[in-house]
C-alpha atoms as a PDB file:
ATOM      1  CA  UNK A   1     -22.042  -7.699 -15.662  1.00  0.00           C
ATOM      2  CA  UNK A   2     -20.789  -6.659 -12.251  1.00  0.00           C
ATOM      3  CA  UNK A   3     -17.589  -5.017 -11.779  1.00  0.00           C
ATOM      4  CA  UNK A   4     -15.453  -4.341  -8.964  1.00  0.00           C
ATOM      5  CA  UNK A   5     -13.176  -1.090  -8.814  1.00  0.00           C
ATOM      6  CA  UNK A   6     -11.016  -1.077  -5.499  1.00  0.00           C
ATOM      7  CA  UNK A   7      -9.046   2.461  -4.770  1.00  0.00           C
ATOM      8  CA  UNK A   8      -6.926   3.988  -1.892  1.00  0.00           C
ATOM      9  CA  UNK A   9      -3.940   1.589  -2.250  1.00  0.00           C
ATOM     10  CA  UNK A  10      -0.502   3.287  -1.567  1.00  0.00           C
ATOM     11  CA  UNK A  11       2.509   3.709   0.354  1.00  0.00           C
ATOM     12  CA  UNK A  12       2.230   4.555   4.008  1.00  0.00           C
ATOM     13  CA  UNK A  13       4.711   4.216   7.249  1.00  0.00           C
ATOM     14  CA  UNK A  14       4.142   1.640   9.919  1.00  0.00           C
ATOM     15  CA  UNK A  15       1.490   3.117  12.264  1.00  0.00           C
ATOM     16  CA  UNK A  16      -0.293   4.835   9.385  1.00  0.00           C
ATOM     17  CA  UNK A  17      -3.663   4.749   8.199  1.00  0.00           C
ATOM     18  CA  UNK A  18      -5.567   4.302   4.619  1.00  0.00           C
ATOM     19  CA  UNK A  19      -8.855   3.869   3.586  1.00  0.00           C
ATOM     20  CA  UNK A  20      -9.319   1.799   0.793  1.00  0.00           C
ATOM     21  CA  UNK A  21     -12.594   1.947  -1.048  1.00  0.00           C
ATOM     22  CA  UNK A  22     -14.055  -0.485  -3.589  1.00  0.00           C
ATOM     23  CA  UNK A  23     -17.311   0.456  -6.171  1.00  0.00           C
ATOM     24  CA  UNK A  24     -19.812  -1.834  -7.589  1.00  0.00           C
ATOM     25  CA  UNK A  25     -21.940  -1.526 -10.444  1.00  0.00           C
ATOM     26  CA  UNK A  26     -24.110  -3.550 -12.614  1.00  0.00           C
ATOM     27  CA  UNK A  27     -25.948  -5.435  -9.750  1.00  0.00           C
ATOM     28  CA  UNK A  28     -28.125  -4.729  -6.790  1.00  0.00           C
ATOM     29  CA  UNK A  29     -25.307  -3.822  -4.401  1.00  0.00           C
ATOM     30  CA  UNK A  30     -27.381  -4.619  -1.124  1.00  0.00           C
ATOM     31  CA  UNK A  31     -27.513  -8.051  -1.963  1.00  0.00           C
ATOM     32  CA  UNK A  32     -24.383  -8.959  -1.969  1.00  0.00           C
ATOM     33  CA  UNK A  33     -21.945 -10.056   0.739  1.00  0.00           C
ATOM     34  CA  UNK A  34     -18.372  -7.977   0.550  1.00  0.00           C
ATOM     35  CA  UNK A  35     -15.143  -8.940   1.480  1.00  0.00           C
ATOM     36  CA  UNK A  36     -12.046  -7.949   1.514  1.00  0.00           C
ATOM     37  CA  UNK A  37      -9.032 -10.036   1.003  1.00  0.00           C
ATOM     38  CA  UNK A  38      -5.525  -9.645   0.155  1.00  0.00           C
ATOM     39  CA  UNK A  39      -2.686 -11.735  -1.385  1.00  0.00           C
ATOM     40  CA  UNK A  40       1.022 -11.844  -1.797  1.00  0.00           C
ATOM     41  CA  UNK A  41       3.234 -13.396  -4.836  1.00  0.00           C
ATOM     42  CA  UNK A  42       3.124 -17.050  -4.037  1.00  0.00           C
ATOM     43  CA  UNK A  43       0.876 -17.180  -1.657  1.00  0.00           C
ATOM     44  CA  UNK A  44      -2.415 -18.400  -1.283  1.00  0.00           C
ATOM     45  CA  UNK A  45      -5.359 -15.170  -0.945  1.00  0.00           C
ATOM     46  CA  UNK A  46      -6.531 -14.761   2.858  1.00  0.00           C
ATOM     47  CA  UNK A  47      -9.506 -13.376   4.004  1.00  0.00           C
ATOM     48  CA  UNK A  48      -9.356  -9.548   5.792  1.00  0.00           C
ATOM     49  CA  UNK A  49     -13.143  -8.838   6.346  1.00  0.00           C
ATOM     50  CA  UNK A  50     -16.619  -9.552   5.338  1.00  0.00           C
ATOM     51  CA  UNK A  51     -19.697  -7.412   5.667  1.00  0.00           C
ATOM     52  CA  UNK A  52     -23.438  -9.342   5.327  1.00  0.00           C
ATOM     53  CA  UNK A  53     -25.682  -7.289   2.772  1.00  0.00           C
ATOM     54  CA  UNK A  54     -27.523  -4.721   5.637  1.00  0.00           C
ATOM     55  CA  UNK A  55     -24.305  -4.057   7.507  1.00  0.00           C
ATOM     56  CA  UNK A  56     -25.625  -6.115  10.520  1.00  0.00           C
ATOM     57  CA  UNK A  57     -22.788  -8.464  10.190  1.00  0.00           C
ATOM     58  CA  UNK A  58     -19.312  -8.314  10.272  1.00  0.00           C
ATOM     59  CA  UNK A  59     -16.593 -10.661  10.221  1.00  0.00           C
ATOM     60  CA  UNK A  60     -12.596 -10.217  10.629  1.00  0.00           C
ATOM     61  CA  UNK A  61      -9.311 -12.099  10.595  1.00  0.00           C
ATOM     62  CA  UNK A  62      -8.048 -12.365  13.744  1.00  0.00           C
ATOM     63  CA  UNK A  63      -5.070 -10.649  12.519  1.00  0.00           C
ATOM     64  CA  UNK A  64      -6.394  -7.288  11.527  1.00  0.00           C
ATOM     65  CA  UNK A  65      -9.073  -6.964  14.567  1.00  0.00           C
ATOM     66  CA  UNK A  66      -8.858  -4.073  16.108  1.00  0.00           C
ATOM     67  CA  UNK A  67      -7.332  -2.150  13.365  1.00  0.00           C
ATOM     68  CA  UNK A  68      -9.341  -2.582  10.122  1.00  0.00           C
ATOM     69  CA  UNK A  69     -12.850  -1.424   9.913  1.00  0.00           C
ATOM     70  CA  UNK A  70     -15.117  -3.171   7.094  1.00  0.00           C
ATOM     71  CA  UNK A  71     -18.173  -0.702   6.012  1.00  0.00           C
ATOM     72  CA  UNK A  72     -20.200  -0.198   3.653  1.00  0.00           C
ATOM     73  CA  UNK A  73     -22.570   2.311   1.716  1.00  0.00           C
ATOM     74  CA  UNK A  74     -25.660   0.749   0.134  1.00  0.00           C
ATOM     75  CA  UNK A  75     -26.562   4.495  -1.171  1.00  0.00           C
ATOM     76  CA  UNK A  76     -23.130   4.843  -2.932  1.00  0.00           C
ATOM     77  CA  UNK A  77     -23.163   1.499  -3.687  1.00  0.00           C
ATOM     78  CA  UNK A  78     -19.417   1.049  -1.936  1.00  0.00           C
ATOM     79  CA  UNK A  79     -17.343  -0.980   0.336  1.00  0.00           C
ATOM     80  CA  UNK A  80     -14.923   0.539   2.689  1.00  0.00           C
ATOM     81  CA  UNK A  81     -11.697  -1.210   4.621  1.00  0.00           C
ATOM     82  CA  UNK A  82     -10.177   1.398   7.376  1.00  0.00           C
ATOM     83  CA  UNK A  83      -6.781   0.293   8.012  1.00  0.00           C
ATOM     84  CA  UNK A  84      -5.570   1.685  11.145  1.00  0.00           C
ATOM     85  CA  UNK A  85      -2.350   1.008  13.338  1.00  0.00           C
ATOM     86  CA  UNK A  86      -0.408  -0.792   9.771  1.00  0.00           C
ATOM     87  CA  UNK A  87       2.344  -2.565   9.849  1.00  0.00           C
ATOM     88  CA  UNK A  88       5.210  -3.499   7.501  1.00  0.00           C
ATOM     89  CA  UNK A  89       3.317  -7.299   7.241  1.00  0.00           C
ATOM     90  CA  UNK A  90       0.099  -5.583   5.931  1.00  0.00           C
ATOM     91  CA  UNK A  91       1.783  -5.414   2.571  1.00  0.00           C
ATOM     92  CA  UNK A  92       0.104  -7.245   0.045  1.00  0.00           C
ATOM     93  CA  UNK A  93      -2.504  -6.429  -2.870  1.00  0.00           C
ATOM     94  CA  UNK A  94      -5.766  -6.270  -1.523  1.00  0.00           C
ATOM     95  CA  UNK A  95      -9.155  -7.115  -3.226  1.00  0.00           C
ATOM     96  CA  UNK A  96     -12.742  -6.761  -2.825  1.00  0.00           C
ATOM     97  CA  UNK A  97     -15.214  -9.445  -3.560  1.00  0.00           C
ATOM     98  CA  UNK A  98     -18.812  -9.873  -4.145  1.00  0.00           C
ATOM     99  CA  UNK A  99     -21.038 -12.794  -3.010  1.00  0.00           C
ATOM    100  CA  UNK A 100     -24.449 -13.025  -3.438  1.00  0.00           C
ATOM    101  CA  UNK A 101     -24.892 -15.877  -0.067  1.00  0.00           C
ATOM    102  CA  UNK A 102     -23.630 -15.330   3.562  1.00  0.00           C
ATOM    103  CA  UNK A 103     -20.904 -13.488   4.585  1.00  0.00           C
ATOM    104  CA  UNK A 104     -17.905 -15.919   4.187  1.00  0.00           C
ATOM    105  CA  UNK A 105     -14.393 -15.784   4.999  1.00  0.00           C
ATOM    106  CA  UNK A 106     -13.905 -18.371   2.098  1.00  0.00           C
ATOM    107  CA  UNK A 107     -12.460 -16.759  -0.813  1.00  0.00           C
ATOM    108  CA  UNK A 108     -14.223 -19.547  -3.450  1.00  0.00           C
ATOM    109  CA  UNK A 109     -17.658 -18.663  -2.439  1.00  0.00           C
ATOM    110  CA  UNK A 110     -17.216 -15.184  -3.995  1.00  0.00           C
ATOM    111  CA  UNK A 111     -18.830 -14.562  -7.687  1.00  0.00           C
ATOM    112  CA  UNK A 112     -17.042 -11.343  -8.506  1.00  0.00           C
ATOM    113  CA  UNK A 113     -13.555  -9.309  -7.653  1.00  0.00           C
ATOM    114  CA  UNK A 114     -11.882  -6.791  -8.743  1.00  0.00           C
ATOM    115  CA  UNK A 115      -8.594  -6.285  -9.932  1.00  0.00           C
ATOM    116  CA  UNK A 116      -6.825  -5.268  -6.566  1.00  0.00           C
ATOM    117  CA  UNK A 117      -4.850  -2.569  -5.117  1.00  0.00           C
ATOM    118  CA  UNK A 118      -1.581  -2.674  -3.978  1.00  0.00           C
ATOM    119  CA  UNK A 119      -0.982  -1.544   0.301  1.00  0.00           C
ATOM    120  CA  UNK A 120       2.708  -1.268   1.269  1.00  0.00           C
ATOM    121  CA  UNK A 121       3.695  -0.687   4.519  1.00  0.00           C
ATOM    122  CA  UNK A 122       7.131   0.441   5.567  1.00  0.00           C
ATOM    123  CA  UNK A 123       9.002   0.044   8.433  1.00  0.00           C
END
């Protein structure tokens, strides 16, 4: 069974910085494709970043380029989002998902996620 454990969540100003981190055990880590995504109550779950299995790829929203990172650690078998330059409109929960294809930016081709962590921004 593969779990997802995301971490980092919390409140910061507007301008701030986190790191949020996510784990994965009980599969081989390097094959899957991570993503990040985050969500809001009544609203549909958008895509942040993906990362392809080696690293070599990397996909964003356009709405977060240029201040979220996506990396990842095959050793530690972890997922990293570097949130840089936040802003109050950041807030949401974020999650991290697993998919064993391509990097997507479509939520319904990832197999696994985990249970989120909440990012609030203030102005």
């Amino acid at each position: 069974q593969v779990q997802l454990v995301e971490s980092g969540g919390g409140l910061v100003q507007a301008g701030g910085s986190l790191r949020l981190s996510c784990v994965v055990s009980g599969g081989t880590f390097s094959m899957y494709a991570m993503g990040w995504f985050r969500q809001a109550p009544g609203k549909e779950r958008e895509f942040v970043a993906g990362i392809s299995g080696s690293g070599a790829r990397r996909l964003y929203a356009d709405s977060v380029k240029g201040r979220f990172t996506i990396s990842r650690d095959n050793a530690k078998n972890t997922v990293y989002l570097q949130m840089n330059s936040l802003k109050p409109e950041d807030t949401d929960v974020y999650y991290c998902a697993a998919d064993r294809g391509a990097t997507s930016m479509a939520p319904s081709t990832y197999e696994y996620w985990g249970q989120g962590t909440q990012v609030t921004v203030s102005s």
